[in-house]
PDB file of N, CA and C in Angstrom:
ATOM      1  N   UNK A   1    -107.438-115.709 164.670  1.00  0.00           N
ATOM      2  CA  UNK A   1    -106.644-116.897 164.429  1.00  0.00           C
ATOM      3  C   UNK A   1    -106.410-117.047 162.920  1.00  0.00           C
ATOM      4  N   UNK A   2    -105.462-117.370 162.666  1.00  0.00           N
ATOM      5  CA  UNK A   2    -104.752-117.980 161.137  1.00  0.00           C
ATOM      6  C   UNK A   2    -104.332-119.353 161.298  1.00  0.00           C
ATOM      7  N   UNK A   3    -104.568-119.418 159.785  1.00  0.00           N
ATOM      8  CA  UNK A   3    -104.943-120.906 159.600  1.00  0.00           C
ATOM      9  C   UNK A   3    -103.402-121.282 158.646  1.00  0.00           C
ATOM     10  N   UNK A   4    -102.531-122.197 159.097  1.00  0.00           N
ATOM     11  CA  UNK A   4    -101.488-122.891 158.623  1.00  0.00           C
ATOM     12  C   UNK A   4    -101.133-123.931 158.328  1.00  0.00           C
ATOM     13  N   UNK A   5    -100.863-124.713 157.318  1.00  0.00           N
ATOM     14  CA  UNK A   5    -100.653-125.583 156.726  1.00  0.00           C
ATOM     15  C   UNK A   5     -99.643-125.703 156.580  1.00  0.00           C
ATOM     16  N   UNK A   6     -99.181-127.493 157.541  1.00  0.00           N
ATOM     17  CA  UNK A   6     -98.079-128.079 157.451  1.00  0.00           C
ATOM     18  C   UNK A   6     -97.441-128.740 156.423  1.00  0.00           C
ATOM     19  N   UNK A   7     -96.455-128.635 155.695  1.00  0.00           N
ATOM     20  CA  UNK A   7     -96.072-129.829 154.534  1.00  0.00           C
ATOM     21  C   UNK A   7     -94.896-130.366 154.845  1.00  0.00           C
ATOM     22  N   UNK A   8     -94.948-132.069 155.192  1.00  0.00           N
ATOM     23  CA  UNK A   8     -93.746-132.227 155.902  1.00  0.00           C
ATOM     24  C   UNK A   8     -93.501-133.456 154.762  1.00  0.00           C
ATOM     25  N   UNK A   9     -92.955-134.240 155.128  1.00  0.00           N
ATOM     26  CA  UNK A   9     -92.523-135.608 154.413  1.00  0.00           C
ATOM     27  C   UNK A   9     -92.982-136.753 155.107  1.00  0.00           C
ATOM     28  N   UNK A  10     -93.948-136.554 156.191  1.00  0.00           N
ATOM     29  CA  UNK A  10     -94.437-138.034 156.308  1.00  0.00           C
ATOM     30  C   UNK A  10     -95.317-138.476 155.656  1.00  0.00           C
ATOM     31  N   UNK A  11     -95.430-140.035 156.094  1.00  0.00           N
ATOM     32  CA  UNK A  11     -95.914-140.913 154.919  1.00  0.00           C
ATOM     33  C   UNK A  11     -97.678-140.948 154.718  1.00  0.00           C
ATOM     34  N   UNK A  12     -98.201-140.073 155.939  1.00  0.00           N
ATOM     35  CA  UNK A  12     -99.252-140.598 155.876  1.00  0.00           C
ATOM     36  C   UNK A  12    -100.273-139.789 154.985  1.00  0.00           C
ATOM     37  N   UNK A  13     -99.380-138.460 154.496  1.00  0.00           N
ATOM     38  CA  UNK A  13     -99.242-137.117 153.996  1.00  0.00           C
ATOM     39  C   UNK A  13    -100.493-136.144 154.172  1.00  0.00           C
ATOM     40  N   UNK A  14    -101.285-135.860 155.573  1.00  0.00           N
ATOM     41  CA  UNK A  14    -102.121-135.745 156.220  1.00  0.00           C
ATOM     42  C   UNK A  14    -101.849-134.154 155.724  1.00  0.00           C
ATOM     43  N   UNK A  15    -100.850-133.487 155.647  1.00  0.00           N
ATOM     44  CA  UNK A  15    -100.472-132.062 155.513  1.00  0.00           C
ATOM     45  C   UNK A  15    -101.696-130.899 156.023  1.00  0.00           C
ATOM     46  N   UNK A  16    -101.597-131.499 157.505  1.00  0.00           N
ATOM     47  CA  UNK A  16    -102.530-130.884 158.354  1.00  0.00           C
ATOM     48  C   UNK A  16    -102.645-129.575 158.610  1.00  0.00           C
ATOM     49  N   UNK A  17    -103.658-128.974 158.609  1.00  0.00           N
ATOM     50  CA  UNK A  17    -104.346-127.573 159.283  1.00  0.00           C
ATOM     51  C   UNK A  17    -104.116-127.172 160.718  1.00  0.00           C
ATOM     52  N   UNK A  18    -103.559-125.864 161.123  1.00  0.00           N
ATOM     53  CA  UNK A  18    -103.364-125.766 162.480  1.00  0.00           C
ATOM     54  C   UNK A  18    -103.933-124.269 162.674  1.00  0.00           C
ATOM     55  N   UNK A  19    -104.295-123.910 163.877  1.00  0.00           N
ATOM     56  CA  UNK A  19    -104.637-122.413 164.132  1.00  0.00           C
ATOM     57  C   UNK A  19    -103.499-121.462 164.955  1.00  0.00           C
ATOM     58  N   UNK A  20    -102.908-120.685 164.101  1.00  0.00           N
ATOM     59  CA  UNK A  20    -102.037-119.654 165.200  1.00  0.00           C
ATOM     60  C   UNK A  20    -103.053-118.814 165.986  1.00  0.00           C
ATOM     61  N   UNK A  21    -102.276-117.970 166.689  1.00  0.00           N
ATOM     62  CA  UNK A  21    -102.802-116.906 166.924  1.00  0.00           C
ATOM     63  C   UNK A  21    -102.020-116.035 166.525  1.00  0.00           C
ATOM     64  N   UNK A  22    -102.802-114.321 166.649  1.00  0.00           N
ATOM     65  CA  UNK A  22    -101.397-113.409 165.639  1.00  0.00           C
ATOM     66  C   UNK A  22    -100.433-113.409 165.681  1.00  0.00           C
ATOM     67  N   UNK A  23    -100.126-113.540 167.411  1.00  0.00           N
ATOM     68  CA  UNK A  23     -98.700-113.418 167.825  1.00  0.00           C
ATOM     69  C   UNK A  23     -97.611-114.574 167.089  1.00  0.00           C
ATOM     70  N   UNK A  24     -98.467-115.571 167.064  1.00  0.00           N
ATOM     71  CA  UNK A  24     -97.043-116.632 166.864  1.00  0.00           C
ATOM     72  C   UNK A  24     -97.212-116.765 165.442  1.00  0.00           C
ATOM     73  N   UNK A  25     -98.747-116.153 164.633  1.00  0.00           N
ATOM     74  CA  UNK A  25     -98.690-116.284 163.539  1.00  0.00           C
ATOM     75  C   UNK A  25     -97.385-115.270 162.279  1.00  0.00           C
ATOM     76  N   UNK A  26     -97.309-113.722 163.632  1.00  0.00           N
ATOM     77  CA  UNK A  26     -96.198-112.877 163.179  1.00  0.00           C
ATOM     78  C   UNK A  26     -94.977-113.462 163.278  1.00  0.00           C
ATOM     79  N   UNK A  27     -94.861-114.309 164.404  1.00  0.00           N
ATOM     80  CA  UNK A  27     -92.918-114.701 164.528  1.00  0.00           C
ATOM     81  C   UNK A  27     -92.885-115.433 163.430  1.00  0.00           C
ATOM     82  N   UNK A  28     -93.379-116.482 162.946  1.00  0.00           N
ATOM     83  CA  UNK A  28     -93.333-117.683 162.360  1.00  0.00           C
ATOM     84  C   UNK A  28     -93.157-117.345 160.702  1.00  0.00           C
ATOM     85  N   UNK A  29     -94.521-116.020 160.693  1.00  0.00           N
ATOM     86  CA  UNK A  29     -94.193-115.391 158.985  1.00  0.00           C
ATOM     87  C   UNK A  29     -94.045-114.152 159.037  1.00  0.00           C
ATOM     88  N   UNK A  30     -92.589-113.438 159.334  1.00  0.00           N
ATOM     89  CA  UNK A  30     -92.539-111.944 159.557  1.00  0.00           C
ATOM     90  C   UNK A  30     -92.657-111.765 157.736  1.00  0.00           C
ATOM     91  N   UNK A  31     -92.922-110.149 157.817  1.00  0.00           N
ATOM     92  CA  UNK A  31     -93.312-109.199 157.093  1.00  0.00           C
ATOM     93  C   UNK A  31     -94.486-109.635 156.092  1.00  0.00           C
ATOM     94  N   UNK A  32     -94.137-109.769 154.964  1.00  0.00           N
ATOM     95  CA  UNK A  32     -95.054-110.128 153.681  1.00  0.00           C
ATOM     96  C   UNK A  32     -94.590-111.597 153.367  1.00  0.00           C
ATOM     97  N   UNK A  33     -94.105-112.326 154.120  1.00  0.00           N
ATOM     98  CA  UNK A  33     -93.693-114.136 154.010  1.00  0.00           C
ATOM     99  C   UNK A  33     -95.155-114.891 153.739  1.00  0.00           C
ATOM    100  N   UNK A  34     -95.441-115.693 153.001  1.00  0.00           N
ATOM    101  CA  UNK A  34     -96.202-116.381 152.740  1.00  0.00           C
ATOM    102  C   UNK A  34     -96.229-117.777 153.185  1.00  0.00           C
ATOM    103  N   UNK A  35     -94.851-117.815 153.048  1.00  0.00           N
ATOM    104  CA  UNK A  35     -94.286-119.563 153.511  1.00  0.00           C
ATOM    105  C   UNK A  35     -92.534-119.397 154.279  1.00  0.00           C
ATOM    106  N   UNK A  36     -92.551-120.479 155.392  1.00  0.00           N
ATOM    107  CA  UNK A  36     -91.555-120.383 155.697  1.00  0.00           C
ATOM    108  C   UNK A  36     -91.171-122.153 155.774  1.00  0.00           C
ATOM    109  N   UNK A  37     -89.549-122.384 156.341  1.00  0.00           N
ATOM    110  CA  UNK A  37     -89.320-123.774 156.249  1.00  0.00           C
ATOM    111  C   UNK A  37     -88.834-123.674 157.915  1.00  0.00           C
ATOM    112  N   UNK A  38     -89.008-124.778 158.518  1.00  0.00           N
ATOM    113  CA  UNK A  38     -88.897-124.910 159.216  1.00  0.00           C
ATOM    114  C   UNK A  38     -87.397-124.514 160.495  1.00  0.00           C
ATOM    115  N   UNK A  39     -86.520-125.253 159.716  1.00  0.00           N
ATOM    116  CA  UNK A  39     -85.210-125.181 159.802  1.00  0.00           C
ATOM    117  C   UNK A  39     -84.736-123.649 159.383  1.00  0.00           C
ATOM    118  N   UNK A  40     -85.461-122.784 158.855  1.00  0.00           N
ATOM    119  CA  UNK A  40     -84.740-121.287 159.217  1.00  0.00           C
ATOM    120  C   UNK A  40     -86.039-120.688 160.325  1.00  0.00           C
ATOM    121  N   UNK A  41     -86.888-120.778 160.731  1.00  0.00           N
ATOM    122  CA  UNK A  41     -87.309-120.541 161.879  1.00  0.00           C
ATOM    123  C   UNK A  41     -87.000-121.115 162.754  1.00  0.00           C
ATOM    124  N   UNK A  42     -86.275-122.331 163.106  1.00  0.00           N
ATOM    125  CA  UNK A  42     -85.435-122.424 164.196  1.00  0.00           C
ATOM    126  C   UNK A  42     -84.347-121.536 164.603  1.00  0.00           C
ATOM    127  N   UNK A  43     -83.443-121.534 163.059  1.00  0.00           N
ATOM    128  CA  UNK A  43     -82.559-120.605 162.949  1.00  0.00           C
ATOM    129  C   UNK A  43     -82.665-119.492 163.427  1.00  0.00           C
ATOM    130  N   UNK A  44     -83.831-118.705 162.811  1.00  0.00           N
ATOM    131  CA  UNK A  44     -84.165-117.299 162.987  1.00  0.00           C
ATOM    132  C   UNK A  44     -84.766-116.894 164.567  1.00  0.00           C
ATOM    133  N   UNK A  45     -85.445-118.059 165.214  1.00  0.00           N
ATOM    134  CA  UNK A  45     -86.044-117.731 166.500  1.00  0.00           C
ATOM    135  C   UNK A  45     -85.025-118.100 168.076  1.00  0.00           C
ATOM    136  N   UNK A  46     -84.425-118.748 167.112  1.00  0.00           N
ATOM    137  CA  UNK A  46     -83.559-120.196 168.308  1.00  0.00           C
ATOM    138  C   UNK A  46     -84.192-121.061 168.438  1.00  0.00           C
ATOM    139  N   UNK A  47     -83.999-121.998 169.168  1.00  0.00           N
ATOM    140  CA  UNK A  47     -84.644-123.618 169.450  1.00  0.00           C
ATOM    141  C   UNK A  47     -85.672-122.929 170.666  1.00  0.00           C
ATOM    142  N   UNK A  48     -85.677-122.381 171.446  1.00  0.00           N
ATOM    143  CA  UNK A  48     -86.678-122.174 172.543  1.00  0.00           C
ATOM    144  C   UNK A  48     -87.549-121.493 172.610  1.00  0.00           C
ATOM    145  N   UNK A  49     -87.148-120.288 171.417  1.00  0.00           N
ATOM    146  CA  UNK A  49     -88.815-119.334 171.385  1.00  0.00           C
ATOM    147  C   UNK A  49     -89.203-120.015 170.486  1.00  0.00           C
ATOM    148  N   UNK A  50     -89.154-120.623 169.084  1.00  0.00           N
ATOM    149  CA  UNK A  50     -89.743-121.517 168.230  1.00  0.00           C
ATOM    150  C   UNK A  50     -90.156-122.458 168.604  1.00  0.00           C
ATOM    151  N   UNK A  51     -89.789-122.953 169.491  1.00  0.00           N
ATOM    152  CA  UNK A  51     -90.505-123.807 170.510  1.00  0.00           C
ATOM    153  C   UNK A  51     -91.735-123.616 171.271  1.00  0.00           C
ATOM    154  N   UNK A  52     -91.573-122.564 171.938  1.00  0.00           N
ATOM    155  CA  UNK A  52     -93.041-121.633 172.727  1.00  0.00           C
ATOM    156  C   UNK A  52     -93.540-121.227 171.607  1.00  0.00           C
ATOM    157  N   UNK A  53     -93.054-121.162 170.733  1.00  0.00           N
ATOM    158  CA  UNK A  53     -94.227-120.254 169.575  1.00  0.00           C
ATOM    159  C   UNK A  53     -95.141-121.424 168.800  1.00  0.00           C
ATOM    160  N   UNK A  54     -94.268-122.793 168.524  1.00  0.00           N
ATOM    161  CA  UNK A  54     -94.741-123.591 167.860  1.00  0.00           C
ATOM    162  C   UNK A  54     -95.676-124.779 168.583  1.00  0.00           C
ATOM    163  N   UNK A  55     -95.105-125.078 170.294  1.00  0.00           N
ATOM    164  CA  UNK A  55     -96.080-125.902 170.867  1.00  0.00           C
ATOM    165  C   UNK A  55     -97.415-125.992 171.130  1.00  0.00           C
ATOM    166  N   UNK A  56     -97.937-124.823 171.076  1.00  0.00           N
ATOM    167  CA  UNK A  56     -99.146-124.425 171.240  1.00  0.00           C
ATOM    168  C   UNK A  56     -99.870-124.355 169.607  1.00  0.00           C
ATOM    169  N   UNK A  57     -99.782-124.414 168.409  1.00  0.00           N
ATOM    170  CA  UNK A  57     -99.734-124.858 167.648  1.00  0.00           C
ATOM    171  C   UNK A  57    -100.634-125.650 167.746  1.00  0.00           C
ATOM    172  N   UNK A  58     -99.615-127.034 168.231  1.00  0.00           N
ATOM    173  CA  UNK A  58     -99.935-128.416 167.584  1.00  0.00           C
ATOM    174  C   UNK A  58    -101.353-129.060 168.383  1.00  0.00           C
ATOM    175  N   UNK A  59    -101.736-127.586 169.565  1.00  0.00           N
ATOM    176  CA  UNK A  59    -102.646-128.263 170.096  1.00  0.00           C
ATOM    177  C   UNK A  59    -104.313-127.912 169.587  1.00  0.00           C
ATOM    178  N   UNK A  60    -104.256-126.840 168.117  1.00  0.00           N
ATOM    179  CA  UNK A  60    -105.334-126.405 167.693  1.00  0.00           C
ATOM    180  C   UNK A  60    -105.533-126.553 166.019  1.00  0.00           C
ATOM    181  N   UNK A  61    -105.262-128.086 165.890  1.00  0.00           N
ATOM    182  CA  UNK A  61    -105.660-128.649 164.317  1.00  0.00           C
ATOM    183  C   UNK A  61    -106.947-128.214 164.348  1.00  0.00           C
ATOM    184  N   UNK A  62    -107.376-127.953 162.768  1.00  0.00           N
ATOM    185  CA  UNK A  62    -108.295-127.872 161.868  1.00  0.00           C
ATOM    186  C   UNK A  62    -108.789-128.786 161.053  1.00  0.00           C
ATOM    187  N   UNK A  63    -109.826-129.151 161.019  1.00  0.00           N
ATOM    188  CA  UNK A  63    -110.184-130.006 159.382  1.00  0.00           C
ATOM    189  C   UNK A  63    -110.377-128.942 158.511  1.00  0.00           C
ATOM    190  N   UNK A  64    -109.468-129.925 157.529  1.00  0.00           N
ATOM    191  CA  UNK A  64    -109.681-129.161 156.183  1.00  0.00           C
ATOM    192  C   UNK A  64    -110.743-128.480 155.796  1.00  0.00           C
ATOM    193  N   UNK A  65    -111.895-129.338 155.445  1.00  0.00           N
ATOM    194  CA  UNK A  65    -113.496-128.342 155.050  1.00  0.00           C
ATOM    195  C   UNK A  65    -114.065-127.644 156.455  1.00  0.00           C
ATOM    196  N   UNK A  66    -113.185-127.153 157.165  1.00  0.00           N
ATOM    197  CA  UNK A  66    -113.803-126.279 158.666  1.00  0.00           C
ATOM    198  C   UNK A  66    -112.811-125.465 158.186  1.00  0.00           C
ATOM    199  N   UNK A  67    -111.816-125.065 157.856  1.00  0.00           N
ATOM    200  CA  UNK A  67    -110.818-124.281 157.832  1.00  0.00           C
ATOM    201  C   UNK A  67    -111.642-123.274 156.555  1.00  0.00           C
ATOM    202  N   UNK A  68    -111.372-121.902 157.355  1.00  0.00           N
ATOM    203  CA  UNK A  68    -111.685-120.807 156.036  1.00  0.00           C
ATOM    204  C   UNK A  68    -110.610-120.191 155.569  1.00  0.00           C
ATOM    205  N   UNK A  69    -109.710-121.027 154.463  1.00  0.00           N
ATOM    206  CA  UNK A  69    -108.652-120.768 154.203  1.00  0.00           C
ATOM    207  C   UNK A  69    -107.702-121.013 154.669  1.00  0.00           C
ATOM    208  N   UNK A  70    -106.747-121.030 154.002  1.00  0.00           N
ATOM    209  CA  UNK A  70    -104.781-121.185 154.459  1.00  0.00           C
ATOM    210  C   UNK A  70    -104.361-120.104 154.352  1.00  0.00           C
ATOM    211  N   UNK A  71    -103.750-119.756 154.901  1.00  0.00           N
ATOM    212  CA  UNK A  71    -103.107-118.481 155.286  1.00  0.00           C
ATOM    213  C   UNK A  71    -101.600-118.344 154.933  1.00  0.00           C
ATOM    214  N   UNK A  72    -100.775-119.338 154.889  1.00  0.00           N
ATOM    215  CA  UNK A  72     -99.712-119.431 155.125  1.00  0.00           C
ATOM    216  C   UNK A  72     -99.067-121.252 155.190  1.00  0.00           C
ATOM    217  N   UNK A  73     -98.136-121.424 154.971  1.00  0.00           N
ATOM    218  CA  UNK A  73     -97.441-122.442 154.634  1.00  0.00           C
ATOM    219  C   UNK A  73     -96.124-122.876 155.772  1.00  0.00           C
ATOM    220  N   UNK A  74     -95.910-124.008 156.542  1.00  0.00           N
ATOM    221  CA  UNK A  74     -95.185-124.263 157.085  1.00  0.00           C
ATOM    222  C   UNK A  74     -94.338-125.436 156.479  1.00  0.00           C
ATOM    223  N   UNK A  75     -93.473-125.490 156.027  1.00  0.00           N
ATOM    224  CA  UNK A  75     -92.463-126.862 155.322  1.00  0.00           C
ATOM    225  C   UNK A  75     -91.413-127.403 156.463  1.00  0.00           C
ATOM    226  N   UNK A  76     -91.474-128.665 156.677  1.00  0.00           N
ATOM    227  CA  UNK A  76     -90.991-129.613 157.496  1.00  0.00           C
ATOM    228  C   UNK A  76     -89.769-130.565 156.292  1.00  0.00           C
ATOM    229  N   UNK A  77     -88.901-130.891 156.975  1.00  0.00           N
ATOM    230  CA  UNK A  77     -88.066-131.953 156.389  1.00  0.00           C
ATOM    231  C   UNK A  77     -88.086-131.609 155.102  1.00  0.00           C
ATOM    232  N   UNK A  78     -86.909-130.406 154.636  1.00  0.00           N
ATOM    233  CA  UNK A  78     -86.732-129.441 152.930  1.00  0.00           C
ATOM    234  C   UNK A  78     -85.409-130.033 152.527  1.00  0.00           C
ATOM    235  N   UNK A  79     -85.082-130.851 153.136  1.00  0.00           N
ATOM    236  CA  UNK A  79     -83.650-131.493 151.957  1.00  0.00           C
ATOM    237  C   UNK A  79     -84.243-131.594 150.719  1.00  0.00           C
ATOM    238  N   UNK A  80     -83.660-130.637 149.707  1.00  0.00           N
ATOM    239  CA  UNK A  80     -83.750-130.355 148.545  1.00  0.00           C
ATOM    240  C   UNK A  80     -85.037-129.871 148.232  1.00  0.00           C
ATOM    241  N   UNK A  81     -85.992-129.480 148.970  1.00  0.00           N
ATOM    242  CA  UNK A  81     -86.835-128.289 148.384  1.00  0.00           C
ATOM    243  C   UNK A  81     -86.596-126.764 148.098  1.00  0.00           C
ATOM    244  N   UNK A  82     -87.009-126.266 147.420  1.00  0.00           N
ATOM    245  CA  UNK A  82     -86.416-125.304 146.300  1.00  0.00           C
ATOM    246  C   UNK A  82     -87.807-124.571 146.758  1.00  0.00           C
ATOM    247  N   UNK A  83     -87.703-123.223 147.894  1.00  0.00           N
ATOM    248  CA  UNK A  83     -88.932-122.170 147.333  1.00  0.00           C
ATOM    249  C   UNK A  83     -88.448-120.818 147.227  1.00  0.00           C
ATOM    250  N   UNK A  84     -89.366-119.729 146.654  1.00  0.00           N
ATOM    251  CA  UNK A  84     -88.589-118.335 146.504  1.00  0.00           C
ATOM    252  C   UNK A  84     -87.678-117.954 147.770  1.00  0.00           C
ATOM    253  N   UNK A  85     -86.544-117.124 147.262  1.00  0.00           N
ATOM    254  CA  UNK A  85     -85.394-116.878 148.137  1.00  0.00           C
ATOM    255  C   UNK A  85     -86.368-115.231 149.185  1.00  0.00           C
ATOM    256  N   UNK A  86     -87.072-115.126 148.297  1.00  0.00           N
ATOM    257  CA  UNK A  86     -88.107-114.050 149.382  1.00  0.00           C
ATOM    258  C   UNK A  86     -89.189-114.353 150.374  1.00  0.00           C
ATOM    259  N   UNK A  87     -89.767-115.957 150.443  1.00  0.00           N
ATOM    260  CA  UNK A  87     -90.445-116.471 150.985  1.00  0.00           C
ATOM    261  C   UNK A  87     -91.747-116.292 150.524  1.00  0.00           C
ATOM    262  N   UNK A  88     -92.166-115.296 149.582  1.00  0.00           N
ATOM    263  CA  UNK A  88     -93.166-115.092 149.197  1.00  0.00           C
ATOM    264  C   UNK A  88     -93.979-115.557 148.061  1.00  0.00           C
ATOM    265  N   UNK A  89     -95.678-116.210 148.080  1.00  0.00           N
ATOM    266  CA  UNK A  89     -96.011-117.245 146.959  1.00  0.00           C
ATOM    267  C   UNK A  89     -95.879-116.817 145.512  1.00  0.00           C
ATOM    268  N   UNK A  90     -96.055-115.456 145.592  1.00  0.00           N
ATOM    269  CA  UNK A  90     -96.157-114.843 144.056  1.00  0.00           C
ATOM    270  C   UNK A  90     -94.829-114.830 143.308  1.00  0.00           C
ATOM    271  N   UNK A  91     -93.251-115.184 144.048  1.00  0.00           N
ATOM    272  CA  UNK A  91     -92.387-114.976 143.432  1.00  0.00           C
ATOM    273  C   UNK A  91     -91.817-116.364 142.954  1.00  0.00           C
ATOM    274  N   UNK A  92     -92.775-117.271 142.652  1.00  0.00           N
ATOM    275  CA  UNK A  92     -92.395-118.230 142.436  1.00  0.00           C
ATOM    276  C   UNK A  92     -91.611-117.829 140.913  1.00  0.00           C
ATOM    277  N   UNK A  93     -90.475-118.652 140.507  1.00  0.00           N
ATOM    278  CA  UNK A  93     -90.048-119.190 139.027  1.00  0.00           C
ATOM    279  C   UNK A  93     -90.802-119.202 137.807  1.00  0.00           C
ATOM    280  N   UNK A  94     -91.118-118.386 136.800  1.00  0.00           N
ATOM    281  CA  UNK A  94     -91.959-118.421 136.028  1.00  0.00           C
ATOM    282  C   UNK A  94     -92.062-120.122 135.587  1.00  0.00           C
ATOM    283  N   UNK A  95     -90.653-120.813 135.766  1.00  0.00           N
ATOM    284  CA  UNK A  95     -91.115-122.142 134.958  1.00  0.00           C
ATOM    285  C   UNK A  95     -91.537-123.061 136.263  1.00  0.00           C
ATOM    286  N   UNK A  96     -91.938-122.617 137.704  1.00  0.00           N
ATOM    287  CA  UNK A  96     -92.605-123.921 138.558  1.00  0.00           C
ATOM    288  C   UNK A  96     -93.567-123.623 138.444  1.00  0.00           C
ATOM    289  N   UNK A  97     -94.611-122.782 137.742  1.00  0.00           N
ATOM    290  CA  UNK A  97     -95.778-122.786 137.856  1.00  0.00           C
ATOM    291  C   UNK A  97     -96.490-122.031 136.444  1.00  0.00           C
ATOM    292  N   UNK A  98     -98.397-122.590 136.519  1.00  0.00           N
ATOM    293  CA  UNK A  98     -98.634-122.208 134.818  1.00  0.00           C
ATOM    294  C   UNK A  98     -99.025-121.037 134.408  1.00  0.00           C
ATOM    295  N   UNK A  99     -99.394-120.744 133.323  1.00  0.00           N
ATOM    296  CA  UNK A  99     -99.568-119.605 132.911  1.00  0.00           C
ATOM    297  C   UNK A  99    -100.939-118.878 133.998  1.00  0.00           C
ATOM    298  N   UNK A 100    -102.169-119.685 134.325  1.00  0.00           N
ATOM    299  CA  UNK A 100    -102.710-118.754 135.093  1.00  0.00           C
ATOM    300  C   UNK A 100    -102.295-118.000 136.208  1.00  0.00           C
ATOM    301  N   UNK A 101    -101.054-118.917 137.028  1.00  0.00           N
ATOM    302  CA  UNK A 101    -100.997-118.227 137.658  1.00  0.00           C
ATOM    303  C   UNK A 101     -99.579-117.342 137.955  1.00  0.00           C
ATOM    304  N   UNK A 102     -98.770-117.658 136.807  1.00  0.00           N
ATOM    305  CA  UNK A 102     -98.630-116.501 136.245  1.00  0.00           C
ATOM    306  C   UNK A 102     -98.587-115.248 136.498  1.00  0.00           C
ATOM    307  N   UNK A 103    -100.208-115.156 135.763  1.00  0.00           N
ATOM    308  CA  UNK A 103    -101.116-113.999 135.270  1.00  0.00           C
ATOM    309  C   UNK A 103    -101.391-113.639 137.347  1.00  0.00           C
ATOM    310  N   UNK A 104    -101.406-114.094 137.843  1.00  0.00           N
ATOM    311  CA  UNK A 104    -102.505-114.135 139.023  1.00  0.00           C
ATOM    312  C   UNK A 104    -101.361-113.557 139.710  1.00  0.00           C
ATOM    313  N   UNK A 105     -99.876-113.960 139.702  1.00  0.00           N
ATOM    314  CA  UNK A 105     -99.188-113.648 140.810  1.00  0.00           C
ATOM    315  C   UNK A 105     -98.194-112.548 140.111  1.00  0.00           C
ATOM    316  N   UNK A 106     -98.357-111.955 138.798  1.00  0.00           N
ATOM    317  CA  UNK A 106     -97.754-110.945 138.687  1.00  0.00           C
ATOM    318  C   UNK A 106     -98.763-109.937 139.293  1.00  0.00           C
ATOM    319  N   UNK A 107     -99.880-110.053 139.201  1.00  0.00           N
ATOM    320  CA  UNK A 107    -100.997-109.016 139.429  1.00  0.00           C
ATOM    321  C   UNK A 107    -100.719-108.587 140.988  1.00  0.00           C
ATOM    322  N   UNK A 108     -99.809-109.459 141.611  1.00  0.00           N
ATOM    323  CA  UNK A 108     -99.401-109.204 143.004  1.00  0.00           C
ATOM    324  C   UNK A 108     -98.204-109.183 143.436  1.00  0.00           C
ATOM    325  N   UNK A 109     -97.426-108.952 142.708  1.00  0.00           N
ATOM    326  CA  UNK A 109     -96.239-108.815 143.857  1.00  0.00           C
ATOM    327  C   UNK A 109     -96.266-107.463 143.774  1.00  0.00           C
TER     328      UNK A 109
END
C-alpha cells in the first residue's frame, strides 16, 4: 500500500492521508509522476475508471503520525494552481522553492 495525500481547498484543511493499493496507486501516478491534479485524472482515466480507482480510496484514511510517509500527492479544486508541466516534485521552478532544496532536487531528476 501507498500512502497519498490529498490537497484540496476545503476549509477545514485536514489534507488527509489515504492508502492505495499498487494498482490504483499506478493509474492515478503513471510513470515517474509524483503529483497529479485531479481534473486531468478524470481526463486521463474518464469519469468511471477514476471513479473505481478512486472510491475505494476514500475508504482507507491514515493518520498522519501512523502514516510511513507520503508517497505521492493528489490536488483537488487547482483553479490557478501552478505545478511542474512533468508532474514531477524535483522539477519544480528554481524560484518556488529554496536553495536546499534546490540542492536536493537537482541531485534527482
Amino acid at each position: 500500500m501507498k500512502n497519498i495525500q490529498i490537497i484540496d481547498g476545503a476549509l477545514n484543511a485536514t489534507f488527509s492521508v489515504f492508502q492505495a493499493t499498487d494498482e490504483e496507486f499506478g493509474l492515478i501516478f503513471p510513470g515517474d509522476r509524483d503529483m497529479e491534479l485531479a481534473e486531468d485524472l478524470f481526463e486521463r482515466l474518464g469519469d468511471e475508471e477514476a471513479n473505481r480507482v478512486l472510491i475505494p480510496l476514500w475508504t482507507r484514511p491514515v493518520l498522519k503520525r501512523d502514516a510511513l510517509g507520503i508517497h505521492e500527492t493528489l490536488f483537488y479544486n487547482n483553479e490557478g494552481r501552478r505545478i511542474p508541466k512533468s508532474k514531477r516534485e524535483v522539477d519544480w521552478d528554481d524560484g518556488a522553492i529554496n536553495q536546499a532544496q534546490r540542492e536536493l532536487f537537482l541531485r534527482h531528476r
